[in-house]
Protein backbone atom coordinates (compact mmCIF):
# COMPACT_ATOMS: atom_id res chain seq x y z
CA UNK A 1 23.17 -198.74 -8.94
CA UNK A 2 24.76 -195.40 -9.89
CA UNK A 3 25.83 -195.17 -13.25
CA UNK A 4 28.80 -192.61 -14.35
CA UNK A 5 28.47 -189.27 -16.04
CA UNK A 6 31.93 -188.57 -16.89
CA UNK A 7 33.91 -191.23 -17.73
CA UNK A 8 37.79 -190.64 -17.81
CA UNK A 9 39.03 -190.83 -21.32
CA UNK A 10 43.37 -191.29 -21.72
CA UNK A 11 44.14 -190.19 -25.41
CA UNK A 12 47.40 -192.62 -26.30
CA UNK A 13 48.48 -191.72 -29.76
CA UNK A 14 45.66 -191.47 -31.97
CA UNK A 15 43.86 -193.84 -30.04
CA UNK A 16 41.09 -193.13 -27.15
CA UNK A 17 41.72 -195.82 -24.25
CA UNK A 18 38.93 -195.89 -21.45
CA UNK A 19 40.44 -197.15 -18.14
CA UNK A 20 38.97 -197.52 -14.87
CA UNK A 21 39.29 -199.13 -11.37
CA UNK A 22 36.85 -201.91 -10.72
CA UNK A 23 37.36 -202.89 -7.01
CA UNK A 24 35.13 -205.91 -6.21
CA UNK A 25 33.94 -206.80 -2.59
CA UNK A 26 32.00 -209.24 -0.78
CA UNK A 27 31.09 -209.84 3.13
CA UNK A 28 31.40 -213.87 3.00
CA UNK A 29 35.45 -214.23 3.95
CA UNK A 30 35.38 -217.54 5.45
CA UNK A 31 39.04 -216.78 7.59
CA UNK A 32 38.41 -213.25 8.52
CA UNK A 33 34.20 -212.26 8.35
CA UNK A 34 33.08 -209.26 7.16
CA UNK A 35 37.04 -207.77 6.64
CA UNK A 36 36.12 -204.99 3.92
CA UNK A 37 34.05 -203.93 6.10
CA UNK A 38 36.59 -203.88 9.33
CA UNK A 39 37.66 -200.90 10.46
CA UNK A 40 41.49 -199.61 10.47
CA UNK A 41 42.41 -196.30 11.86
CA UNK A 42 38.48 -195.56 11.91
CA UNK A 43 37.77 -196.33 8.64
CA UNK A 44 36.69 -199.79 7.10
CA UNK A 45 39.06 -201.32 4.84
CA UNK A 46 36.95 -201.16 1.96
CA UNK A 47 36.98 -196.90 2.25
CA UNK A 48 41.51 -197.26 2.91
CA UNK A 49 41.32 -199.04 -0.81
CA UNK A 50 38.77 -196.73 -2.25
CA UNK A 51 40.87 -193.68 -0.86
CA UNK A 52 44.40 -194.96 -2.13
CA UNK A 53 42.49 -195.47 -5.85
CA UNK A 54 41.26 -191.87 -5.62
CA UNK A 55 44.85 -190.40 -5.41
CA UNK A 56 46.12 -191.58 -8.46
CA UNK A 57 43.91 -189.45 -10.64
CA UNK A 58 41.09 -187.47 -9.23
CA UNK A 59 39.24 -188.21 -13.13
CA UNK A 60 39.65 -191.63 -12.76
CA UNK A 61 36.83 -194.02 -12.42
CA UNK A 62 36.74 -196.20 -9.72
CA UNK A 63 33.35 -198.37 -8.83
CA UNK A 64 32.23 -200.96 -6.18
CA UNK A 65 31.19 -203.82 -7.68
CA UNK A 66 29.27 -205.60 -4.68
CA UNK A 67 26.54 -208.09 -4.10
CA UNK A 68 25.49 -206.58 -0.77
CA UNK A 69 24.03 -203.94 0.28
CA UNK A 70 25.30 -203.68 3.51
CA UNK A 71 28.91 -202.98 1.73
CA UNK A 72 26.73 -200.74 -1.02
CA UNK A 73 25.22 -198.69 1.55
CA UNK A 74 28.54 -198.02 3.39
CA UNK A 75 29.98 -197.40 0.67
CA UNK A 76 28.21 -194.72 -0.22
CA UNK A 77 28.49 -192.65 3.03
CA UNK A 78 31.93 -191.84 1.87
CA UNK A 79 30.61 -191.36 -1.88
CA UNK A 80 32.25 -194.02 -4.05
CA UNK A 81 30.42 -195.16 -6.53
CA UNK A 82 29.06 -198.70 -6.18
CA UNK A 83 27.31 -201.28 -8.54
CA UNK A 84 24.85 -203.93 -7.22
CA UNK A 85 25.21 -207.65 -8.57
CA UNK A 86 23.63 -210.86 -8.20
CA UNK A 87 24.35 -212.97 -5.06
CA UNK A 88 25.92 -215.64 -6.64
CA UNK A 89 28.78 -215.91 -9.04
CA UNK A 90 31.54 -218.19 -10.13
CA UNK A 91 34.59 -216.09 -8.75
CA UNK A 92 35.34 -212.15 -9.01
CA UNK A 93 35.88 -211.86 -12.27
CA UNK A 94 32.50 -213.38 -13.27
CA UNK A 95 31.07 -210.54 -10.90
CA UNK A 96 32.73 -207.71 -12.71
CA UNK A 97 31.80 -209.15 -16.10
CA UNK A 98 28.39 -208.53 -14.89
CA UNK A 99 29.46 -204.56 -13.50
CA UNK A 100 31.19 -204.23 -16.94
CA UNK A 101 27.92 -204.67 -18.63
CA UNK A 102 27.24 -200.99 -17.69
CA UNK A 103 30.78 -199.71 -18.38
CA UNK A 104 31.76 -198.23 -21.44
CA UNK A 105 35.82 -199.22 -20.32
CA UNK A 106 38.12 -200.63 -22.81
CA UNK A 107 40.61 -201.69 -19.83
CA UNK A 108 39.90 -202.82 -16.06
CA UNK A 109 41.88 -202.39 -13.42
CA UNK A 110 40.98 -205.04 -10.82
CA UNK A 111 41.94 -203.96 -7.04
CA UNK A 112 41.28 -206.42 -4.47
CA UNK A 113 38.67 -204.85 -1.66
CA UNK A 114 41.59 -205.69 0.77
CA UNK A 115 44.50 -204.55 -0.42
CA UNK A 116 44.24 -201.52 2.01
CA UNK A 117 48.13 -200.63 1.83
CA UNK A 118 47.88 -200.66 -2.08
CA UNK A 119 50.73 -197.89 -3.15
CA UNK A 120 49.07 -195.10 -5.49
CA UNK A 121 51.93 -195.12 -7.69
CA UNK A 122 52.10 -198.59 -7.99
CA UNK A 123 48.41 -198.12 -9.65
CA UNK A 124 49.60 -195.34 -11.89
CA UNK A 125 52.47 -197.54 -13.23
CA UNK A 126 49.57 -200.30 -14.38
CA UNK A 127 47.85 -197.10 -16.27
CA UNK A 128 51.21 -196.20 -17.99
CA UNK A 129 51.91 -199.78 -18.98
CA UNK A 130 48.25 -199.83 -20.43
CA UNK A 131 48.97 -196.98 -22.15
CA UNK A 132 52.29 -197.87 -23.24
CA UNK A 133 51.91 -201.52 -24.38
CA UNK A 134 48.41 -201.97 -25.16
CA UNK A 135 49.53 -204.63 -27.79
CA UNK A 136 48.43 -207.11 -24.12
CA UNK A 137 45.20 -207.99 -22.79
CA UNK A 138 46.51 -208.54 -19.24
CA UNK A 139 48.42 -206.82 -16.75
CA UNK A 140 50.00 -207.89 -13.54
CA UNK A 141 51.97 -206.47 -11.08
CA UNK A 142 55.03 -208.27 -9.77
CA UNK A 143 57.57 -207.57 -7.67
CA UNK A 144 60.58 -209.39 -5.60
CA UNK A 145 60.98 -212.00 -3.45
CA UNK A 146 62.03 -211.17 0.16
CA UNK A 147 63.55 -214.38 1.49
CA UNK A 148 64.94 -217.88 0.32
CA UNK A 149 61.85 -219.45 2.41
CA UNK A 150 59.65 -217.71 0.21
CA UNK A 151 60.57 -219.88 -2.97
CA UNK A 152 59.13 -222.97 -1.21
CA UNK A 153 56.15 -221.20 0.42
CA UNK A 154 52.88 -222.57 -1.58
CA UNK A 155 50.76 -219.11 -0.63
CA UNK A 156 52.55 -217.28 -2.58
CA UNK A 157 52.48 -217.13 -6.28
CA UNK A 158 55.87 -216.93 -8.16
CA UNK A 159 56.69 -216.22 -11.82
CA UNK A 160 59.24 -215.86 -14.06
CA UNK A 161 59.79 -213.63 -16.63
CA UNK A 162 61.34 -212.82 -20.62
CA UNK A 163 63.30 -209.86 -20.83
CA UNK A 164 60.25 -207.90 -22.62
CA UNK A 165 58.69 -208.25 -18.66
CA UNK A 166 56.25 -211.07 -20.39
CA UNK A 167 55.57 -213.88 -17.87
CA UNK A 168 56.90 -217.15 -18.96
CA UNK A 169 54.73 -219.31 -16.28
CA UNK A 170 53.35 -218.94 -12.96
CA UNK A 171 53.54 -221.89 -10.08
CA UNK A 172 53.36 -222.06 -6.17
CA UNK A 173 56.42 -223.97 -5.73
CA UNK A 174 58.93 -224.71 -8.64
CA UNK A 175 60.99 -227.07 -10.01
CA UNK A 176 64.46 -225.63 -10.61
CA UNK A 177 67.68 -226.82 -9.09
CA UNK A 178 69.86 -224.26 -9.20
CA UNK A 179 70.85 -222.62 -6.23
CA UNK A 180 68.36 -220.60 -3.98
CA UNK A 181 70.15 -217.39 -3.79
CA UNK A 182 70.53 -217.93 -7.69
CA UNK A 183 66.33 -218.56 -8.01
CA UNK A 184 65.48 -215.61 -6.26
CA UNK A 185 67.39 -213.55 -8.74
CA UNK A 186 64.88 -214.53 -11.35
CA UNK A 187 62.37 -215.23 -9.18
CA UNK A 188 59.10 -212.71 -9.16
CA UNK A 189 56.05 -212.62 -6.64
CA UNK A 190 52.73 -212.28 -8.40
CA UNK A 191 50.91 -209.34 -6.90
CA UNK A 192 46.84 -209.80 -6.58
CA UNK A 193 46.81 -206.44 -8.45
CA UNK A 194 46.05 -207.35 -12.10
CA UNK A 195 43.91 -205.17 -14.98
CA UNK A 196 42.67 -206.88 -18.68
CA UNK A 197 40.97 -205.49 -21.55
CA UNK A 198 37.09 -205.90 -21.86
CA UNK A 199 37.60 -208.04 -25.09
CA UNK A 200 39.40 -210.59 -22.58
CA UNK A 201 37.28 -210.28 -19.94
CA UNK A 202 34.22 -211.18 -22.26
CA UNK A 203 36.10 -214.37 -23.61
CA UNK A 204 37.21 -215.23 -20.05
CA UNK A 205 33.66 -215.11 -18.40
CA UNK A 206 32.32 -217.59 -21.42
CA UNK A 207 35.83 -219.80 -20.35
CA UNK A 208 35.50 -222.72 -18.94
CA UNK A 209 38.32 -223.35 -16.07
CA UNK A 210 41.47 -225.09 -17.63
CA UNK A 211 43.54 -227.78 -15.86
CA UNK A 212 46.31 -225.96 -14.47
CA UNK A 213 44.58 -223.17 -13.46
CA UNK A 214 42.00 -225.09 -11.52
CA UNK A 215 44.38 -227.73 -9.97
CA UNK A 216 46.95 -225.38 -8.69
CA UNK A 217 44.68 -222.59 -8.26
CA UNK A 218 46.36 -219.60 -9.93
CA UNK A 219 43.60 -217.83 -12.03
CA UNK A 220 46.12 -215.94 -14.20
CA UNK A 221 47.08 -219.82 -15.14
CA UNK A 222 43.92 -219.51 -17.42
CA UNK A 223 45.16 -216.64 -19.61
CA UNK A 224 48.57 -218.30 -20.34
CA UNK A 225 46.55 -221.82 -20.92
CA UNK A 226 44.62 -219.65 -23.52
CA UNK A 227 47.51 -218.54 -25.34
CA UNK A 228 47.68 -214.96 -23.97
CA UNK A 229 50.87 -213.09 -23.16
CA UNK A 230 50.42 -211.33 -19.69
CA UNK A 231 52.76 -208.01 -19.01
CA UNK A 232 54.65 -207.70 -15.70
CA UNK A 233 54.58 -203.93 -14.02
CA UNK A 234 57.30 -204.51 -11.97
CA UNK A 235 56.94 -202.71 -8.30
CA UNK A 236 59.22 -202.04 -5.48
CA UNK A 237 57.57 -204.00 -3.25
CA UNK A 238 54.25 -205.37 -1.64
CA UNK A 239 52.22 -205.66 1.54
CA UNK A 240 51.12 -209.19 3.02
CA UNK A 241 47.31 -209.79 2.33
CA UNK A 242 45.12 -209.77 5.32
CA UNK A 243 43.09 -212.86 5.36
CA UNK A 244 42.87 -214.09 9.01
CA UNK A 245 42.55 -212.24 12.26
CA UNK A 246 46.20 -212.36 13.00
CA UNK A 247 47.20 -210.69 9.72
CA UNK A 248 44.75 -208.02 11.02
CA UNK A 249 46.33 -207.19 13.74
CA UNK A 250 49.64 -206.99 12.00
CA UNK A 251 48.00 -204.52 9.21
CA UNK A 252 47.27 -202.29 12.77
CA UNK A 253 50.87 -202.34 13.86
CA UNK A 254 51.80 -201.31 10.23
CA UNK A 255 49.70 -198.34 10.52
CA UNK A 256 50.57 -197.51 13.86
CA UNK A 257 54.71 -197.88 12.61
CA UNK A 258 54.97 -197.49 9.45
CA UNK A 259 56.05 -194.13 8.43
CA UNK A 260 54.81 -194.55 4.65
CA UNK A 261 51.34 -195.51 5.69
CA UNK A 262 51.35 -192.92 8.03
CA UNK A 263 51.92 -190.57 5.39
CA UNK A 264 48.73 -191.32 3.77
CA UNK A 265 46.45 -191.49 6.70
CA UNK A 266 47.68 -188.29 7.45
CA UNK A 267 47.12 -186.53 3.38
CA UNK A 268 44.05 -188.16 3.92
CA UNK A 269 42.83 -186.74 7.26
CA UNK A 270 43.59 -183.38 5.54
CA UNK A 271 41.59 -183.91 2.57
């Protein structure tokens, strides 16, 4: 384990916030092996993530949090900083709970080892709503739905929201009858890009799972089932996860067409 020397400090107000980028990762994907370790475009997915983290603020933190050390070791060819846990835990936020033990952060930012198209701004808007509205413990992006098909599709994760961008309740497939075009106006996807404050993190860890959240497995179900508000950043728009060996192949054609993505392979190349 590596721990870190300089540890990015945001001044808001009066007040000194410590924020950081915890991106756990793990080889034992039982629909697509080894993935964070795959390689796109010559890199493995796990370095794409690590990269896009980087350019949001070069004094940033960002760490690994890993229990192997085949995914350590890689890691650290291109120089991220990485944090060895136990082999077992209860899901990935019980695995940063252990990482946070040696971080002196006040707020996490939790990005998903495969969310390799993750949009650099849409990581700086979750700092400024941190910084902005730290009266919340949790933060999630959201952002639209594409298509009608979408409101009955029980993979993805749908909210709505108050007009303070405070999420009312999340499901997989809802109950309203009004018509379709009309629910996708309010509407939101849940994004699997989230951060909390260490204070929740601590009470979530000693949590036990709560009904909802374990029966129609949503994890953010347990913050709203403990009576915590959780903020939307609302974002353009999001990237299918990659989870089986077809939605690999699709995250190839992206790079290979997509003239955004393309944009950052090529900054990166440069750096």
């Amino acid at each position: 384990m590596e721990l870190l020397a300089n540890q990015s400090i945001l001044i808001v107000g009066c007040c000194q916030i410590k924020i950081g980028i915890i991106i756990p990762a793990r080889l034992d994907s039982t629909r697509l092996p080894n993935k964070v370790l795959r390689l796109f475009v010559g890199k493995p997915m796990i370095q794409h993530v690590w990269e896009r983290a980087k350019l949001i603020n070069p004094n940033l933190d960002i760490v690994i949090a890993t229990n192997s050390k085949l995914i350590k070791s890689t890691c650290e060819t291109f120089s991220a900083t990485t944090i060895l846990t136990k082999q077992l835990h209860q899901n990935g936020l019980s695995r940063i709970g252990e990482a946070a033990k040696y971080l002196n952060w006040d707020y996490f930012i939790v990005l998903q080892a495969d969310e390799i198209f993750i949009e650099p701004s849409d990581l700086s808007k979750l700092v400024k709503a941190i910084e902005e509205n730290q009266d919340y413990h949790f933060y999630n992006l959201v952002t639209n739905l594409t298509k009608i098909s979408d409101l009955n599709d029980s993979n993805i994760v749908k909210c709505t929201m108050r007009a303070n961008n405070t999420i009312i309740n999340m499901f997989r497939i809802n109950g309203f009858i009004s018509p379709k075009k009309t629910q996708l106006k309010f509407t939101s996807k849940v994004c699997g890009v989230f951060a909390l404050s260490k204070i929740l993190l601590e009470e979530l860890i000693l949590q036990k799972s709560t009904i909802i959240q374990k029966n129609e497995s949503i994890e953010q179900m347990k913050i709203i089932e403990m009576g915590y508000e959780i903020f939307g950043v609302r974002i353009k728009s999001n990237y299918d996860s990659i989870n089986t060996y077809a939605d690999a192949q699709r995250a190839v054609e992206i790079f290979e067409r997509d003239k955004t993505q393309q944009k950052y392979i090529r900054g990166l190349a440069a750096n």
